[in-house]
N, C-alpha and C. Protein backbone atom coordinates (compact mmCIF):
# COMPACT_ATOMS: atom_id res chain seq x y z
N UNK A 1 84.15 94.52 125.36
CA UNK A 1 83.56 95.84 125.34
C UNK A 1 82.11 95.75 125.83
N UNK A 2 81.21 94.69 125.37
CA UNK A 2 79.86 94.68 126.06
C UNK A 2 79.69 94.39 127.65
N UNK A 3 80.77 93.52 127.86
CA UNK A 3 81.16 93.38 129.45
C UNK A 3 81.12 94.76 130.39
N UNK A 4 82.27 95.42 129.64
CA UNK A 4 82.06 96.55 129.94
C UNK A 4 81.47 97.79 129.83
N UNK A 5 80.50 97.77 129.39
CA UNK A 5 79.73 98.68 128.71
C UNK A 5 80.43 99.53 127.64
N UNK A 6 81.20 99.44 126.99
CA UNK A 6 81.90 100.55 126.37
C UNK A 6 81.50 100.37 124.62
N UNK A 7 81.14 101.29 124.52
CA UNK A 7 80.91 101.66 123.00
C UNK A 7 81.13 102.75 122.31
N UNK A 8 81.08 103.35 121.37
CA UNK A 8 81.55 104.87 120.83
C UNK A 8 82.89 105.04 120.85
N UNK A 9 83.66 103.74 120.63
CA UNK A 9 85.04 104.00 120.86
C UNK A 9 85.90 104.14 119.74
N UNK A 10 87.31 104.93 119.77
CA UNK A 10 87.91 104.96 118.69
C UNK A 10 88.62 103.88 118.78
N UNK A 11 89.01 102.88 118.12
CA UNK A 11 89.76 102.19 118.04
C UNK A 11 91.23 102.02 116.91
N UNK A 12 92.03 101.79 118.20
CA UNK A 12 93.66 101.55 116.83
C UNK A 12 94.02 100.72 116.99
N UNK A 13 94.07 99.70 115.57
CA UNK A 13 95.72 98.78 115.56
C UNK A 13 96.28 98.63 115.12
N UNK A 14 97.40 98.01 115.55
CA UNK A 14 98.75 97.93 114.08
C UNK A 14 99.24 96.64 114.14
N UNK A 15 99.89 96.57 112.92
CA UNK A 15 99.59 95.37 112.08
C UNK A 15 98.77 94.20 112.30
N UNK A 16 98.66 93.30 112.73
CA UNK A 16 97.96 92.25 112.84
C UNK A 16 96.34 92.71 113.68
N UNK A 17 97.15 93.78 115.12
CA UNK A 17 96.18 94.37 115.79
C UNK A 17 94.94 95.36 114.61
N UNK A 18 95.22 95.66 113.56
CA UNK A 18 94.84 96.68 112.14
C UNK A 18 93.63 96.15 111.91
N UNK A 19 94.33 94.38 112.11
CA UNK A 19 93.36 93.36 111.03
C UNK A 19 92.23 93.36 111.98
N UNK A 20 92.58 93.36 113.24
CA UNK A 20 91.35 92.79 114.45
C UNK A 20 90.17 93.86 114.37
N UNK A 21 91.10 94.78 114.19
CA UNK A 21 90.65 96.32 114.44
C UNK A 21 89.51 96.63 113.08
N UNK A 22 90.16 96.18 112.16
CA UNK A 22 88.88 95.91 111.03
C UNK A 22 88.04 94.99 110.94
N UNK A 23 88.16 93.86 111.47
CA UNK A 23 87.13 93.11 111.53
C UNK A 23 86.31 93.38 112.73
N UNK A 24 86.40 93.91 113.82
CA UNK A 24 85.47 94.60 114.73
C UNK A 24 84.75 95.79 114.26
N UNK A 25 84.95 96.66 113.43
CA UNK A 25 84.26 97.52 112.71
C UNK A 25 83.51 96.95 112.06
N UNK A 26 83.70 95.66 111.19
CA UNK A 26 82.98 95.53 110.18
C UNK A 26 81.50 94.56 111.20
N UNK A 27 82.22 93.56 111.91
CA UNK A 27 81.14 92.50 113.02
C UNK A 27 80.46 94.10 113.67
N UNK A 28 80.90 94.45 114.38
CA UNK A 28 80.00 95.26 115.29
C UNK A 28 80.21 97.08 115.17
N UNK A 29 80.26 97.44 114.16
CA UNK A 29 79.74 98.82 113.96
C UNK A 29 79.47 99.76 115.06
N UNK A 30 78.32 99.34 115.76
CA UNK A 30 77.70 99.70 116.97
C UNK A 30 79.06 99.91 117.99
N UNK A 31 79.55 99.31 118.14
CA UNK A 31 81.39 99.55 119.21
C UNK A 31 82.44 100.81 119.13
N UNK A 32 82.17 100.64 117.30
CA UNK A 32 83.29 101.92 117.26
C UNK A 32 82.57 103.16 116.33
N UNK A 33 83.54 104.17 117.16
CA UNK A 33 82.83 105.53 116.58
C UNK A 33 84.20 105.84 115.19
N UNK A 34 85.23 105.34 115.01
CA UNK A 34 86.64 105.43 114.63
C UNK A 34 87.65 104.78 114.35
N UNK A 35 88.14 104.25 113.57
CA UNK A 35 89.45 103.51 113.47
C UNK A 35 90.80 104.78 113.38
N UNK A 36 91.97 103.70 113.78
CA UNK A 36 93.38 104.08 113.70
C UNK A 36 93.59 103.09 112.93
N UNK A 37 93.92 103.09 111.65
CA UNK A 37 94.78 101.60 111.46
C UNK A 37 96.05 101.92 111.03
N UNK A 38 96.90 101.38 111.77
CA UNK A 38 98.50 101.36 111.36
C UNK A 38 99.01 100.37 111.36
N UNK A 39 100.16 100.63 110.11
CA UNK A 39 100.96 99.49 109.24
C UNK A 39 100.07 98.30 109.34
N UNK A 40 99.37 98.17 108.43
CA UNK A 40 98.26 97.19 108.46
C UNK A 40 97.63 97.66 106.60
N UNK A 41 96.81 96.58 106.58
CA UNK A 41 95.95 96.43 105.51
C UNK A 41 94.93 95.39 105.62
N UNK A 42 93.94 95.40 104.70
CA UNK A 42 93.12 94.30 104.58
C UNK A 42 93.55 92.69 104.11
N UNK A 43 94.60 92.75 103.80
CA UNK A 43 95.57 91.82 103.19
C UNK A 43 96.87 91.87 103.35
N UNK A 44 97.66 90.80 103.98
CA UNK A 44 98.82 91.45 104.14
C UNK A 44 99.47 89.89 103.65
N UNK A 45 100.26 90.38 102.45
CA UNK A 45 101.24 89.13 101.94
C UNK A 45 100.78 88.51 101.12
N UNK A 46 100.89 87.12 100.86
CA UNK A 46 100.17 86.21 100.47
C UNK A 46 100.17 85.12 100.62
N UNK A 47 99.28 84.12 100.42
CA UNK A 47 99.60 82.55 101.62
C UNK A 47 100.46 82.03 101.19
N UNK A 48 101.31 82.47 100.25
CA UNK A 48 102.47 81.38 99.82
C UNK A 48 103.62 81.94 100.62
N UNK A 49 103.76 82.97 100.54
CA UNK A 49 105.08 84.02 101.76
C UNK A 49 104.47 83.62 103.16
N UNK A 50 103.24 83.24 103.72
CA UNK A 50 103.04 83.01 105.26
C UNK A 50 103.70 81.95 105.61
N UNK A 51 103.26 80.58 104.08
CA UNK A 51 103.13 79.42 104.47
C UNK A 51 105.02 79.12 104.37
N UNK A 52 105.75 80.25 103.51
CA UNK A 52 107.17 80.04 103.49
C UNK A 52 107.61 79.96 105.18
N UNK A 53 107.06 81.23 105.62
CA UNK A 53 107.39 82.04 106.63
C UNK A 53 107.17 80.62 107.48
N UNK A 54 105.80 80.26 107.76
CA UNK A 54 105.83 78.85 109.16
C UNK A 54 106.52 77.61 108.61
N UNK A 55 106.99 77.29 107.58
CA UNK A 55 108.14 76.41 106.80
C UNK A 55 109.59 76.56 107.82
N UNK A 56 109.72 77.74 107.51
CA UNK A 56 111.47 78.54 108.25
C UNK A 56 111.13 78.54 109.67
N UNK A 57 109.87 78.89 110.16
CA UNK A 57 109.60 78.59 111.12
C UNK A 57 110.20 77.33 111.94
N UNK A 58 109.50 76.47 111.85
CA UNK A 58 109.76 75.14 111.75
C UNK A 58 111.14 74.05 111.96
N UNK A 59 111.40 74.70 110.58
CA UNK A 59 112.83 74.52 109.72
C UNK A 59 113.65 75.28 110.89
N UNK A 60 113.77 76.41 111.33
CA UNK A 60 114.62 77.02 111.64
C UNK A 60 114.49 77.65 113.35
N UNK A 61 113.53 78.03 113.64
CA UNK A 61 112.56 78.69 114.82
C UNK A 61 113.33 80.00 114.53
N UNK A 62 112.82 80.64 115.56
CA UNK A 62 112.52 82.14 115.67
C UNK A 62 113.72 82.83 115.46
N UNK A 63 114.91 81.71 116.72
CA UNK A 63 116.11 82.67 116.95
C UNK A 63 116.76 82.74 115.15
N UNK A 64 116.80 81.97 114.37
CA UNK A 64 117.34 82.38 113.37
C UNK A 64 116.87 83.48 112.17
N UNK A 65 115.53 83.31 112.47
CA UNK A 65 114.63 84.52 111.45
C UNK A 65 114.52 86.15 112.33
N UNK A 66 114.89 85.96 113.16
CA UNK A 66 114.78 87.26 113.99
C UNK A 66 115.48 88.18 113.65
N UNK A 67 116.77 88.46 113.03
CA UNK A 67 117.06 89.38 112.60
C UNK A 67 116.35 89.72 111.19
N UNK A 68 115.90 88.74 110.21
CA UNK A 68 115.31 89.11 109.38
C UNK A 68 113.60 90.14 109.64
N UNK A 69 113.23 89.33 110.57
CA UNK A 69 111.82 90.24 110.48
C UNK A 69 112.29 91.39 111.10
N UNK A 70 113.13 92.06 112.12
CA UNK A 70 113.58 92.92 112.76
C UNK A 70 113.65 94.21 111.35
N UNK A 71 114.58 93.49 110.53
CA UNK A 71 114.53 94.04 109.58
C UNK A 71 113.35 95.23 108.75
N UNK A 72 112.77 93.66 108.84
CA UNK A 72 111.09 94.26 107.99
C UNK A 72 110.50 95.40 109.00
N UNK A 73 110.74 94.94 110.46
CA UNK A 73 109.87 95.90 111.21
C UNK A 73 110.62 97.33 111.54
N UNK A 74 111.58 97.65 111.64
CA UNK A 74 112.16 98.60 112.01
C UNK A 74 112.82 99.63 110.83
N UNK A 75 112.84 100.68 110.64
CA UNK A 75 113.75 101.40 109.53
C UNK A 75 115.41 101.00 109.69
N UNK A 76 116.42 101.01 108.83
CA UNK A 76 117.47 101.12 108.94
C UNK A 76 118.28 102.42 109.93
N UNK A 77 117.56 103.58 109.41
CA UNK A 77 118.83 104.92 110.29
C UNK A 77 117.84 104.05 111.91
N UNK A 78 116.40 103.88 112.47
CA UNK A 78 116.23 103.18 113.80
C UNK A 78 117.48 102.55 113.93
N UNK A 79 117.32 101.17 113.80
CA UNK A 79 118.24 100.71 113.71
C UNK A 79 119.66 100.39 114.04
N UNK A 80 120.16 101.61 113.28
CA UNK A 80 121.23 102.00 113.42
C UNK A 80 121.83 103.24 114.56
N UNK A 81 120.74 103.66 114.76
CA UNK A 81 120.65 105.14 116.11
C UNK A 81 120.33 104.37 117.30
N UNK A 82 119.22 103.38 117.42
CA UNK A 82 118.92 102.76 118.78
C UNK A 82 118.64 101.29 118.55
N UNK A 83 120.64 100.70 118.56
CA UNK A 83 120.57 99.27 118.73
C UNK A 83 120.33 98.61 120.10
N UNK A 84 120.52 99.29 121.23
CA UNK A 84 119.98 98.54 122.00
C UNK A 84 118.15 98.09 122.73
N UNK A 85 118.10 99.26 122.04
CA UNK A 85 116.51 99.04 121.99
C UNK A 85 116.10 97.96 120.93
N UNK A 86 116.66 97.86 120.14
CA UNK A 86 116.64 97.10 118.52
C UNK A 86 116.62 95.53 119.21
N UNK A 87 117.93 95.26 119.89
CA UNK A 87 118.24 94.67 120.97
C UNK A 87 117.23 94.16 122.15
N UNK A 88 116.38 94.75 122.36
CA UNK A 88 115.26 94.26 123.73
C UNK A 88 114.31 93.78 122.72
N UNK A 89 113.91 94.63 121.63
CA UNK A 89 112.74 93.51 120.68
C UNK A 89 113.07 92.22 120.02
N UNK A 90 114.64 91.99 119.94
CA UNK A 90 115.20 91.06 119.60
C UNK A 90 114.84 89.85 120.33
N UNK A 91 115.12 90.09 121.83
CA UNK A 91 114.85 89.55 122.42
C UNK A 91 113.61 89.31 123.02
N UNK A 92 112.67 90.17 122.82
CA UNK A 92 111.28 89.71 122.95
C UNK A 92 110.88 88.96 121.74
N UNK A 93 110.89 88.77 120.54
CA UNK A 93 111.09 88.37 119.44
C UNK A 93 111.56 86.86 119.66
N UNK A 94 112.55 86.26 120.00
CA UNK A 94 113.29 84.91 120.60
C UNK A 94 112.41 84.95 121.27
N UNK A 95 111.44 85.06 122.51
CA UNK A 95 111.11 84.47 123.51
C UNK A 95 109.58 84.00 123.09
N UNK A 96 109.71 84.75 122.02
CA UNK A 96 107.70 84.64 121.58
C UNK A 96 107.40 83.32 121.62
N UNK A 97 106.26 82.18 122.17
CA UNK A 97 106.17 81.00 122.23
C UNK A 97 106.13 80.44 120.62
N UNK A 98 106.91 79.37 119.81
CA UNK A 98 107.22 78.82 118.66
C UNK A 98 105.37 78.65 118.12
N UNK A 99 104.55 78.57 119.26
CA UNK A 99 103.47 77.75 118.75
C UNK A 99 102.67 79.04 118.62
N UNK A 100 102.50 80.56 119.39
CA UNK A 100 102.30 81.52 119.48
C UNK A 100 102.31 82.36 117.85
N UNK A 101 103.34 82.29 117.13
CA UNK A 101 104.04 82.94 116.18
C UNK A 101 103.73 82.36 115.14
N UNK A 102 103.59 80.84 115.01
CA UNK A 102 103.06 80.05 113.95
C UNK A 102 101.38 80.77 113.80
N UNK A 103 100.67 80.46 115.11
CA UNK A 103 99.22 81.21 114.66
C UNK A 103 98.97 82.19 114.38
N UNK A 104 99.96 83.27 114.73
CA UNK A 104 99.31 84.43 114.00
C UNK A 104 99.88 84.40 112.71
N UNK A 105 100.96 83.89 112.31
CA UNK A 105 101.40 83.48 110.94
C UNK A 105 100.13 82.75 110.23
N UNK A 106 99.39 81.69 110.49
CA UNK A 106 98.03 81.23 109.68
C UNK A 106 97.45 82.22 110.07
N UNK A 107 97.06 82.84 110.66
CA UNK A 107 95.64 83.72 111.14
C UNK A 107 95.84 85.00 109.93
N UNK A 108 96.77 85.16 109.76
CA UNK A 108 97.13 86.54 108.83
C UNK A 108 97.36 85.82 107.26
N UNK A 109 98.08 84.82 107.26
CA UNK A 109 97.45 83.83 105.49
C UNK A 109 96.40 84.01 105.32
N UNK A 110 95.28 83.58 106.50
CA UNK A 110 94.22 83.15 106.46
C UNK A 110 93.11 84.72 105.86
N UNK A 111 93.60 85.63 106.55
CA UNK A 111 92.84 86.79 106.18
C UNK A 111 93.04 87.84 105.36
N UNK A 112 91.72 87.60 104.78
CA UNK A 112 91.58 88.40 103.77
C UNK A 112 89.97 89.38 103.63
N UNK A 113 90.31 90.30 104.08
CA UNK A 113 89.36 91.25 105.03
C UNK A 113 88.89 91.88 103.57
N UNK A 114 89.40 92.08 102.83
CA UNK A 114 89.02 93.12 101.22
C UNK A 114 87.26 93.48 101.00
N UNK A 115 86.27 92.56 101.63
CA UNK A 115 85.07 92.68 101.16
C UNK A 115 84.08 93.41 102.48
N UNK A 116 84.68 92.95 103.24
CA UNK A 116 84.63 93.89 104.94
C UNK A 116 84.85 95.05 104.85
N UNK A 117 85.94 94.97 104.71
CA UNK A 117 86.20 96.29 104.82
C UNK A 117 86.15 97.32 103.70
N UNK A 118 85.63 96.66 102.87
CA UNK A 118 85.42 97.58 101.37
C UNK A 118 83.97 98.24 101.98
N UNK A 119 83.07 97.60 102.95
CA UNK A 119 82.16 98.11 103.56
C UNK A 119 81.92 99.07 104.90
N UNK A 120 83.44 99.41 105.32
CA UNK A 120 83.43 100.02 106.30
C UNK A 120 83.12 101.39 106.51
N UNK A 121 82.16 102.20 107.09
CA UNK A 121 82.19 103.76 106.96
C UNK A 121 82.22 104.63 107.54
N UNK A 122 82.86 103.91 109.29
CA UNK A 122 83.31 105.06 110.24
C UNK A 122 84.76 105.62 109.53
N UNK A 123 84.62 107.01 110.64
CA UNK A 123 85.60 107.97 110.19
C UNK A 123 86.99 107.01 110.47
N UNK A 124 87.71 106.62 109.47
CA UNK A 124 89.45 106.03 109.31
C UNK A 124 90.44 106.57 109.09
N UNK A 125 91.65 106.44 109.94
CA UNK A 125 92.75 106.98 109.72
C UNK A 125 93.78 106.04 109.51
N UNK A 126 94.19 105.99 108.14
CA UNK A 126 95.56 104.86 107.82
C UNK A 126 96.60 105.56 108.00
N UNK A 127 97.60 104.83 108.53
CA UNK A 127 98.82 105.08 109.21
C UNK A 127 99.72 104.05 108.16
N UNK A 128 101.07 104.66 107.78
CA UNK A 128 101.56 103.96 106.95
C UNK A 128 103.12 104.24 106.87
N UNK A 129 104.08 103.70 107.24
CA UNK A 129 105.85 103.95 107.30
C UNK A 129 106.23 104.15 105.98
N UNK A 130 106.78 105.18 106.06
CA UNK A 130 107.54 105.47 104.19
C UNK A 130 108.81 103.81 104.04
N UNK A 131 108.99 103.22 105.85
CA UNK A 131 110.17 102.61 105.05
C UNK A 131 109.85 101.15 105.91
N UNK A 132 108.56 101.10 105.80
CA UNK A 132 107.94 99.80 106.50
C UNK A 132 107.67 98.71 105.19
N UNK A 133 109.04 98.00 105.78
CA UNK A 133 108.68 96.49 104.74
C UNK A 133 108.06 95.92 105.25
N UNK A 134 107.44 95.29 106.10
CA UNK A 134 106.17 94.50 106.10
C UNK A 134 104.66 94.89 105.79
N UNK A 135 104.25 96.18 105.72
CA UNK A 135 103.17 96.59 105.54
C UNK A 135 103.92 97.95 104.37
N UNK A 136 103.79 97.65 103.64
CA UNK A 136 104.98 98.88 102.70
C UNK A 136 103.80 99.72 102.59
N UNK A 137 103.93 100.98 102.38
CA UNK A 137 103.03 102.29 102.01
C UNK A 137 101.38 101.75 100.62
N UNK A 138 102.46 101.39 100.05
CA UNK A 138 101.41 100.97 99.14
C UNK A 138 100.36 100.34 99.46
N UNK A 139 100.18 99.23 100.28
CA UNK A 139 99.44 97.68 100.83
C UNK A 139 98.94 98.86 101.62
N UNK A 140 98.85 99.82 102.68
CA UNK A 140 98.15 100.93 103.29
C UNK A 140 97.36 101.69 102.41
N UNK A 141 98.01 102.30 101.48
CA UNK A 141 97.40 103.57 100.57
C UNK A 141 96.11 102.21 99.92
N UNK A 142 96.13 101.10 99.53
CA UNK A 142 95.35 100.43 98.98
C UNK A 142 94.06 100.14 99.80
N UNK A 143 94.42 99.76 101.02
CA UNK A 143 93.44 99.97 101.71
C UNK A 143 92.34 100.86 102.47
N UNK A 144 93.34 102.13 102.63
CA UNK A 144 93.02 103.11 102.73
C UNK A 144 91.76 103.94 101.80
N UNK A 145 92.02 103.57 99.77
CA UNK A 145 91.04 103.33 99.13
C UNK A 145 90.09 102.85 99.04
N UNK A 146 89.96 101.44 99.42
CA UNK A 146 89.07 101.18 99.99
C UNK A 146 87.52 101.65 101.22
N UNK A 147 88.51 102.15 102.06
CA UNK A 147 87.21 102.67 102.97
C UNK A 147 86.88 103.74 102.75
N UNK A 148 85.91 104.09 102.70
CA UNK A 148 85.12 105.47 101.99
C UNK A 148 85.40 106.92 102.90
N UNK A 149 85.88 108.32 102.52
CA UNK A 149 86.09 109.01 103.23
C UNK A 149 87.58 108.69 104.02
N UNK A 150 88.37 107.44 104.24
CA UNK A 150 89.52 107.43 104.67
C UNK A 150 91.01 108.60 104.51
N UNK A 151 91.42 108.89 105.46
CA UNK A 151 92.33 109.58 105.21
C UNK A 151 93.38 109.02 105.61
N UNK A 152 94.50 108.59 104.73
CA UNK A 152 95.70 108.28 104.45
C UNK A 152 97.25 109.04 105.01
N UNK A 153 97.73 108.59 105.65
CA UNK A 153 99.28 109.60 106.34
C UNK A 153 100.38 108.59 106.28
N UNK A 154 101.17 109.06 105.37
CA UNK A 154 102.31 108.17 105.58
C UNK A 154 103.65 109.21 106.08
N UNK A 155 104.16 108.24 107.34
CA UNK A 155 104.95 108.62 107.92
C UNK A 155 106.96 108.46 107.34
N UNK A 156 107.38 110.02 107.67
CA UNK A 156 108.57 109.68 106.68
C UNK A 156 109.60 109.05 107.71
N UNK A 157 110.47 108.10 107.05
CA UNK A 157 111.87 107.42 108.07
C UNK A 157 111.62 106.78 109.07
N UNK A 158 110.47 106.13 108.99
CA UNK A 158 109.25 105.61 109.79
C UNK A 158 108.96 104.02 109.39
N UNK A 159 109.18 102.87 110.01
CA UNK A 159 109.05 101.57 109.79
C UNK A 159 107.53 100.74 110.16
N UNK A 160 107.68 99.74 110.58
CA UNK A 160 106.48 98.80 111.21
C UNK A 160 105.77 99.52 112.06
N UNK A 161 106.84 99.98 112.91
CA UNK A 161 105.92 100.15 114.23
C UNK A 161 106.28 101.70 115.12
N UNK A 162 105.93 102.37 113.95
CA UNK A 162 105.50 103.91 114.67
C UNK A 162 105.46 104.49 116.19
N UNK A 163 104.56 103.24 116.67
CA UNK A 163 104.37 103.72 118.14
C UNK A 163 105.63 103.59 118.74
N UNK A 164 106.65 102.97 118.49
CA UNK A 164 108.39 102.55 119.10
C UNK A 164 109.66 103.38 118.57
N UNK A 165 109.25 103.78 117.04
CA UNK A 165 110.04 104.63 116.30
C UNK A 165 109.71 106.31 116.82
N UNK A 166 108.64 106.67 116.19
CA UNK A 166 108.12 108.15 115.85
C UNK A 166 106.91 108.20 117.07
N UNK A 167 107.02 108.06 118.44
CA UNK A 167 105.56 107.64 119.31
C UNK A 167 105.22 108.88 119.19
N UNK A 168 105.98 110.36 119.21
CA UNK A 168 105.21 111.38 119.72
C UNK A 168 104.29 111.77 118.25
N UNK A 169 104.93 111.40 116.49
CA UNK A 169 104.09 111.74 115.36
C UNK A 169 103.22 111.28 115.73
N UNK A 170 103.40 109.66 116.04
CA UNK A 170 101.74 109.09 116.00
C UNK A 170 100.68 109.48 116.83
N UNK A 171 101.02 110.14 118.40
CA UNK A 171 100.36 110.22 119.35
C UNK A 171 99.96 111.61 118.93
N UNK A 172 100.16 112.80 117.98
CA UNK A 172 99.74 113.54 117.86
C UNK A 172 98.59 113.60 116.65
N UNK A 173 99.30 112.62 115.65
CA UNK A 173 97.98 112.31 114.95
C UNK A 173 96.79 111.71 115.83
N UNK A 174 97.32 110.52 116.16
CA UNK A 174 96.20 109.79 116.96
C UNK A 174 95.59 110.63 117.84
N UNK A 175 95.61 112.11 118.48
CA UNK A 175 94.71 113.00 119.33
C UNK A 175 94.40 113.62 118.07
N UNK A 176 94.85 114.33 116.84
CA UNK A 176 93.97 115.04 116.34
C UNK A 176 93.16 114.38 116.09
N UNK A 177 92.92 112.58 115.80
CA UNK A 177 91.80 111.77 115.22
C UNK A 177 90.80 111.71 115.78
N UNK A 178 91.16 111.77 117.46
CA UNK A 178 90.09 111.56 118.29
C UNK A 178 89.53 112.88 119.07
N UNK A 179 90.10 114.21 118.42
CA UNK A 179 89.51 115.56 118.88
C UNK A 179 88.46 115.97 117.53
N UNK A 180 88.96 115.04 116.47
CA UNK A 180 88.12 115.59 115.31
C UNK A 180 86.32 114.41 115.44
N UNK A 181 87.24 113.67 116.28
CA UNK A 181 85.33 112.52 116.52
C UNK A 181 84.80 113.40 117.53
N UNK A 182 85.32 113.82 118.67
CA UNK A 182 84.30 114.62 119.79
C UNK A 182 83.52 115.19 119.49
């Protein structure tokens, strides 16, 4: 962003992207005028479920845990309405590099944003799936407490990843967020 001159920006991410997305608010303030954070929190899991997770890793690689996280990331009726799409993340999912997937697996043990972002005080919008097991409503609404003035939306029949499930809810929240900063 300093490369490019760009500052005053709203910024969104989801899940892991959430975490980046809060720790750039909290390092450089001056960058963003806004957060989006979806399916995300300041904490997500705990290092004993990461360190399971790069265990099976390991133990097992990707192709066998892939239907499980699919799971976590997607709602069931998804799912079940658009398997072949279900199907192409599957397979992007298998192809992710073994050594790729392990680091963001430590990088997300590793973080624990709670005191950062308990300090954050641009305008925030938490984004949160009524039926997202990896980032469940709650682990959102908690964080969401956290930042002062935050406003909280949880999306219904709605999993991990919003932008693939529900793109047009999110894209309409995500413009009212950024017509209400102008």
């Amino acid at each position: 962003m300093d490369a490019l001159g760009l500052w005053d920006a709203m910024i969104c991410g989801i899940s892991v992207g959430g975490m980046i997305a809060q720790a750039l608010a909290a390092a450089r303030p001056d960058l963003v005028a806004g957060l989006a954070l979806c399916n995300t929190s300041h904490r997500i899991g705990t290092p004993e479920n990461w360190a399971e997770r790069i265990a099976a890793l390991d133990e097992t690689g990707l192709d066998e845990m892939a239907d499980g996280i699919l799971e976590r990331w997607f709602a069931k009726a998804f799912r079940d309405e658009h398997p072949d799409l279900v199907a192409g993340y599957h397979m992007m999912l298998t192809r992710t590099p073994k050594d790729g997937y392990r680091k963001v697996c430590a990088a997300i043990r590793d973080a624990d944003l709670t005191q950062t972002t308990s300090r954050l005080t641009r305008p925030t919008l938490c984004v949160a799936g009524s039926d997202d097991q990896a980032t469940p409503p709650e682990i959102v609404k908690a964080m969401s407490d956290l930042i002062q003035g935050a406003e909280y939306v949880c999306l219904e029949s709605v999993g991990h990843l919003p932008c693939i499930e529900d793109p047009d809810q999110l894209a309409t929240i995500l413009r009212q967020r950024l017509e209400s900063l102008a």
